[in-house]
C-alpha atoms as a PDB file:
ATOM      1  CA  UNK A   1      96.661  88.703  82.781  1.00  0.00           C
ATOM      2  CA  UNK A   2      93.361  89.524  85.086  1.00  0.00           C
ATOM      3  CA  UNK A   3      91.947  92.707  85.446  1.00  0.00           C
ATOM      4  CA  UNK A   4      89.867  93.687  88.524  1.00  0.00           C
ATOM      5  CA  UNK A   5      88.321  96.984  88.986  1.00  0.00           C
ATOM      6  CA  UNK A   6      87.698  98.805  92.897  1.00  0.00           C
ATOM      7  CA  UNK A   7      86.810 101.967  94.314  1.00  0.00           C
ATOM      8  CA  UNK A   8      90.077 104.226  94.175  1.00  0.00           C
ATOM      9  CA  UNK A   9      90.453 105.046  97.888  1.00  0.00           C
ATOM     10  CA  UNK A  10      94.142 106.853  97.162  1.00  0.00           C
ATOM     11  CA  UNK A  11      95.624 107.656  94.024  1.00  0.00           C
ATOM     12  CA  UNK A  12      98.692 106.929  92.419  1.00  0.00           C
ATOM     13  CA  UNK A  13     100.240 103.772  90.313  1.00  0.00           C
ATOM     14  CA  UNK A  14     102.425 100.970  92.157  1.00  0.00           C
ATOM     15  CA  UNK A  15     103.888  97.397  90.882  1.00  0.00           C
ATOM     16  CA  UNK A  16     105.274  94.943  92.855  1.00  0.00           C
ATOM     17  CA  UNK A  17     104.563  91.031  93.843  1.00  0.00           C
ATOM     18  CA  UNK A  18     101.391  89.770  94.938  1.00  0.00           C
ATOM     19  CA  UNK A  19     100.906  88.735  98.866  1.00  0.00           C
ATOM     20  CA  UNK A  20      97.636  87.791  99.546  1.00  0.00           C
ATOM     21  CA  UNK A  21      95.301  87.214 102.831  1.00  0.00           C
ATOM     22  CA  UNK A  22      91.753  86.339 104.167  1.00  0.00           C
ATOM     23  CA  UNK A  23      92.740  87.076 107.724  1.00  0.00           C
ATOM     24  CA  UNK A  24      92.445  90.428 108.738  1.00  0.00           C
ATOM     25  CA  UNK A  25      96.017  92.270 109.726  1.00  0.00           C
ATOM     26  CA  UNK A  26      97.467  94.540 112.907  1.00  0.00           C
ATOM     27  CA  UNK A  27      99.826  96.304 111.313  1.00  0.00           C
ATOM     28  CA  UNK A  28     101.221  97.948 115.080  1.00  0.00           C
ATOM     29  CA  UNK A  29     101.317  94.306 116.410  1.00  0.00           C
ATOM     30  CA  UNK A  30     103.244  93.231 113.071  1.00  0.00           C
ATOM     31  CA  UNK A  31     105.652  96.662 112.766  1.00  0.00           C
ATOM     32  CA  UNK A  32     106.471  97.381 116.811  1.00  0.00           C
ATOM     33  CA  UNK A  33     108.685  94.553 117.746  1.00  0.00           C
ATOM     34  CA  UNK A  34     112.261  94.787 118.488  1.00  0.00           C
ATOM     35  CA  UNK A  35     113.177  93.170 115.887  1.00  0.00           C
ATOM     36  CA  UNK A  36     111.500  95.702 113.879  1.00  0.00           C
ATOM     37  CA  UNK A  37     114.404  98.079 115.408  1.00  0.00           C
ATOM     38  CA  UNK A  38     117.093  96.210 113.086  1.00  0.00           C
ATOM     39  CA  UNK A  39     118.069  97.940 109.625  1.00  0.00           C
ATOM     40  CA  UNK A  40     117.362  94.764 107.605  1.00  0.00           C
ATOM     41  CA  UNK A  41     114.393  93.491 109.545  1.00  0.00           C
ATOM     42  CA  UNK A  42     112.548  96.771 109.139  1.00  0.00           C
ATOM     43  CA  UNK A  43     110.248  95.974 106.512  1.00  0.00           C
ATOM     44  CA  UNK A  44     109.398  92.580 108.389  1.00  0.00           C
ATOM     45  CA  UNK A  45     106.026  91.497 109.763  1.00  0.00           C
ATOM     46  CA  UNK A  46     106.180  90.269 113.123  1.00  0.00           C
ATOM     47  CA  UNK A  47     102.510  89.576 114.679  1.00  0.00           C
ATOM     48  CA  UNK A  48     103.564  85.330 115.209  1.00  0.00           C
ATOM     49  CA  UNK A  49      99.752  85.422 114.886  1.00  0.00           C
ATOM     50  CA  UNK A  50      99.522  86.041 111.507  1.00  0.00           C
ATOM     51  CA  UNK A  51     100.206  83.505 108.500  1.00  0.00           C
ATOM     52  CA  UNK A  52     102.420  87.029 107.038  1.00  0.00           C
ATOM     53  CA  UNK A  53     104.755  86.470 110.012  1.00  0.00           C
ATOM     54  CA  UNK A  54     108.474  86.776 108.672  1.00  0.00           C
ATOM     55  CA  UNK A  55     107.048  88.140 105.421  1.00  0.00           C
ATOM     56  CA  UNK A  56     108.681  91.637 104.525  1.00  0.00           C
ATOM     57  CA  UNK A  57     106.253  93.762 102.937  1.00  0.00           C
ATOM     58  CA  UNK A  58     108.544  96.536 101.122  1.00  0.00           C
ATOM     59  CA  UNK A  59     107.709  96.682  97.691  1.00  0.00           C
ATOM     60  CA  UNK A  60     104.520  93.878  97.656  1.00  0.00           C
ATOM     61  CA  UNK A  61     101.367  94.392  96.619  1.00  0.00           C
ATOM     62  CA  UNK A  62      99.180  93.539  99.486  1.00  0.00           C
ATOM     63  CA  UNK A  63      95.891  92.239  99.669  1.00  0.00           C
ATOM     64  CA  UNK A  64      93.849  92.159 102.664  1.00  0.00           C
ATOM     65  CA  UNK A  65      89.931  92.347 104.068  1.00  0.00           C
ATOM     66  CA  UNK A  66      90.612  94.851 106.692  1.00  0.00           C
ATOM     67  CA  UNK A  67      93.244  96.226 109.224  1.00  0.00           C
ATOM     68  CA  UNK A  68      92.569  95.585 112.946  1.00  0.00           C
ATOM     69  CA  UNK A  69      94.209  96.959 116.277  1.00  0.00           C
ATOM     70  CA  UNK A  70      95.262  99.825 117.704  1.00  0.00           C
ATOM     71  CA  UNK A  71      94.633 103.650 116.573  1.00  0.00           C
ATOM     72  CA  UNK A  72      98.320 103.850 115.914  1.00  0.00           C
ATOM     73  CA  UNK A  73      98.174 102.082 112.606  1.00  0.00           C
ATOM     74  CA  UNK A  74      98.315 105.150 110.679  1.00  0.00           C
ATOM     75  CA  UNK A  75     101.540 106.194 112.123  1.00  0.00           C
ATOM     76  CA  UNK A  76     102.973 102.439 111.621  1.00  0.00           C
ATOM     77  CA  UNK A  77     102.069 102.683 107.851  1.00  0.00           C
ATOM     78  CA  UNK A  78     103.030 106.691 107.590  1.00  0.00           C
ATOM     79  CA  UNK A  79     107.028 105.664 109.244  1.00  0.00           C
ATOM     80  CA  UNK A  80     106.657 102.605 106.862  1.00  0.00           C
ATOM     81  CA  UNK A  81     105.951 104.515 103.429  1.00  0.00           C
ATOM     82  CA  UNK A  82     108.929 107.381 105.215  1.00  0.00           C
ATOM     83  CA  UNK A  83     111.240 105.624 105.585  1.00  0.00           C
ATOM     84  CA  UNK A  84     110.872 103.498 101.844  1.00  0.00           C
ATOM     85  CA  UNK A  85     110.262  99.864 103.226  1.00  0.00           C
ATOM     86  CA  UNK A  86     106.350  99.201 103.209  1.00  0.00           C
ATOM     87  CA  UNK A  87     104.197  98.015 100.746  1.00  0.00           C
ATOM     88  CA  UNK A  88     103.919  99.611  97.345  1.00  0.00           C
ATOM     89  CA  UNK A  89      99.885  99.603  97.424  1.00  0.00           C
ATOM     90  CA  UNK A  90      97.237  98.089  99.225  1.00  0.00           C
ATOM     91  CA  UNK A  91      94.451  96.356  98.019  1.00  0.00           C
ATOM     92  CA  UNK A  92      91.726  96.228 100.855  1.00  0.00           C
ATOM     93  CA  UNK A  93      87.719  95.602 101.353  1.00  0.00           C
ATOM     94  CA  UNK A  94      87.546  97.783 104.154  1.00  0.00           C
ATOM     95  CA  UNK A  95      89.654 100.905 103.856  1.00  0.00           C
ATOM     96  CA  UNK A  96      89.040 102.278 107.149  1.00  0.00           C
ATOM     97  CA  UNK A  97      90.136 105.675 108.172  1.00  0.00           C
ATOM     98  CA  UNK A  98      93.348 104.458 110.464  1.00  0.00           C
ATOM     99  CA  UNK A  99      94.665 102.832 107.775  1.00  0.00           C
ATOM    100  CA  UNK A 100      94.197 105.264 105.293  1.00  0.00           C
ATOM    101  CA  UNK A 101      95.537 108.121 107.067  1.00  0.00           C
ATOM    102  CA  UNK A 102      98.930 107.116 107.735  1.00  0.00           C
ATOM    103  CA  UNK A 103      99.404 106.874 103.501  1.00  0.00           C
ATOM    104  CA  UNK A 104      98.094 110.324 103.154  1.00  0.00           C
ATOM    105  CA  UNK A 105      99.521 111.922 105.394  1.00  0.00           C
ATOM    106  CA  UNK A 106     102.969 110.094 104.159  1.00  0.00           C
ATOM    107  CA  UNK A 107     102.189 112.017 100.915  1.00  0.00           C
ATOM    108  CA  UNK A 108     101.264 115.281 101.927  1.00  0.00           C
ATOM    109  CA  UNK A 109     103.816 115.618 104.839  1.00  0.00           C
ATOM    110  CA  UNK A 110     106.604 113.925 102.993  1.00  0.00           C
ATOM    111  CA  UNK A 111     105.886 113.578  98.904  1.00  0.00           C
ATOM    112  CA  UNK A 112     105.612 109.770  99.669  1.00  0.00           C
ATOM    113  CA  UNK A 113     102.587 107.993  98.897  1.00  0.00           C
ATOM    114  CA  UNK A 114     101.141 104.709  98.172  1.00  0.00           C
ATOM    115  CA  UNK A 115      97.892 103.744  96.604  1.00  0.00           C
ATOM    116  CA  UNK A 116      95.062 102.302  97.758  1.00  0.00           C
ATOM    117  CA  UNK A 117      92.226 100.794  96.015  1.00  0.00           C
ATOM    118  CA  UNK A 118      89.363  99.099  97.869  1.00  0.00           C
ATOM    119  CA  UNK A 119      87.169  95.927  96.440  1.00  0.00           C
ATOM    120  CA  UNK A 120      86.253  92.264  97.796  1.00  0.00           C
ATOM    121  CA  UNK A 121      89.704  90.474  98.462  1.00  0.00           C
ATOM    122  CA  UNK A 122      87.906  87.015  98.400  1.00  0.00           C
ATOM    123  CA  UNK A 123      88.070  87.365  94.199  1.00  0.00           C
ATOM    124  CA  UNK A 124      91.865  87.612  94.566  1.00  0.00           C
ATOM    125  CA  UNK A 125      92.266  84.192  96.610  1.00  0.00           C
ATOM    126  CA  UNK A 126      92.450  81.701  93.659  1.00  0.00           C
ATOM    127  CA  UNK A 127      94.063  84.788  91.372  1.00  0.00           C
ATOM    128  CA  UNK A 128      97.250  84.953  93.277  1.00  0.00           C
ATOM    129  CA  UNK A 129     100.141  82.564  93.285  1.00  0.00           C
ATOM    130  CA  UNK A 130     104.250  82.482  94.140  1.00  0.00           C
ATOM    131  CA  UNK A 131     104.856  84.973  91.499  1.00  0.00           C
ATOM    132  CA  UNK A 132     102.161  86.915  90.567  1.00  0.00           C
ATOM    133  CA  UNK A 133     102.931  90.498  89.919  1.00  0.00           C
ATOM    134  CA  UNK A 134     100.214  93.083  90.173  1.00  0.00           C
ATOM    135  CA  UNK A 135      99.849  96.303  89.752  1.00  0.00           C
ATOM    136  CA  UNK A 136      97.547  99.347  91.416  1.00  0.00           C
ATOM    137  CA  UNK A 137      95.922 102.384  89.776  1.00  0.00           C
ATOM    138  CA  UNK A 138      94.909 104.119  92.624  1.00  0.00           C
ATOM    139  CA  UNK A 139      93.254 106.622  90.029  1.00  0.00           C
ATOM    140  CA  UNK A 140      91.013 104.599  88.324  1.00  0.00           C
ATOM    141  CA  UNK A 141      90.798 101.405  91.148  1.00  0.00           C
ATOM    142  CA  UNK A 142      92.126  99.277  88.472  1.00  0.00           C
ATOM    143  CA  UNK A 143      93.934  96.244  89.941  1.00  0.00           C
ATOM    144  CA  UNK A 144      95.614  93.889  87.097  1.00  0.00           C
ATOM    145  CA  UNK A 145      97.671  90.611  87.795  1.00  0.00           C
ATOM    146  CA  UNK A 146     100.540  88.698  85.931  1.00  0.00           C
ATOM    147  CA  UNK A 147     101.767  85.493  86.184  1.00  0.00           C
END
């Protein structure tokens, strides 16, 4: 067990497995393809550009530096945390505003809510493996991980 401790950006507790990257993420170019449209491929990243590509995110733990692209990321991660398939809690350096809002206003519009802690991501790179479980108090910013 590891313990890392951030700046609680949005509160609440999450578990789930570890996915991990350096590379900054679009999440409209990775939720907005047709594919996206299909029941079981909701929860599926689809930005070919990205090493996530084919990942589905419901229920991970997701660790990234920043979010890039379009101002309609917080809508893509509000429908996400709606409709039950997106990440349980994000771990990010930069928790900018876009990203952000589509979480809270997924919990005050709909009692659905994921947290969010921010701290460096490059301390997680060696941390996380195939496996790794962690888990996010978005209260506190505590971020601990299991093999």
């Amino acid at each position: 067990m590891r313990s890392f401790t951030g700046k609680p950006v949005l509160g609440g507790q999450a578990k789930g497995p570890a996915l991990f990257t350096d590379q900054a993420v679009n999440f409209t170019a990775g939720f907005t393809k047709p594919q996206n449209l299909l029941p079981w491929k909701r929860s599926q990243f689809c930005d070919r550009h990205h090493p996530w590509c084919g990942e589905d995110l419901k229920g991970k733990v997701v660790f990234l530096p920043a979010c890039i692209g379009s101002t309609h990321t917080g809508l893509v991660v509000l429908d996400l945390v709606r409709l039950g398939i997106g990440p349980a809690a994000i771990v990010v350096e930069d928790a900018d505003p876009l990203l952000v809002s589509g979480a809270v206003l997924s919990e005050v519009w709909y009692g659905r809510g994921m947290p969010i802690v921010s701290c460096h991501i490059a301390q997680f790179a060696a941390a996380i493996k195939t496996g790794t479980i962690a888990e996010v108090n978005g209260d506190t910013g505590e971020v601990i991980l299991r093999d």
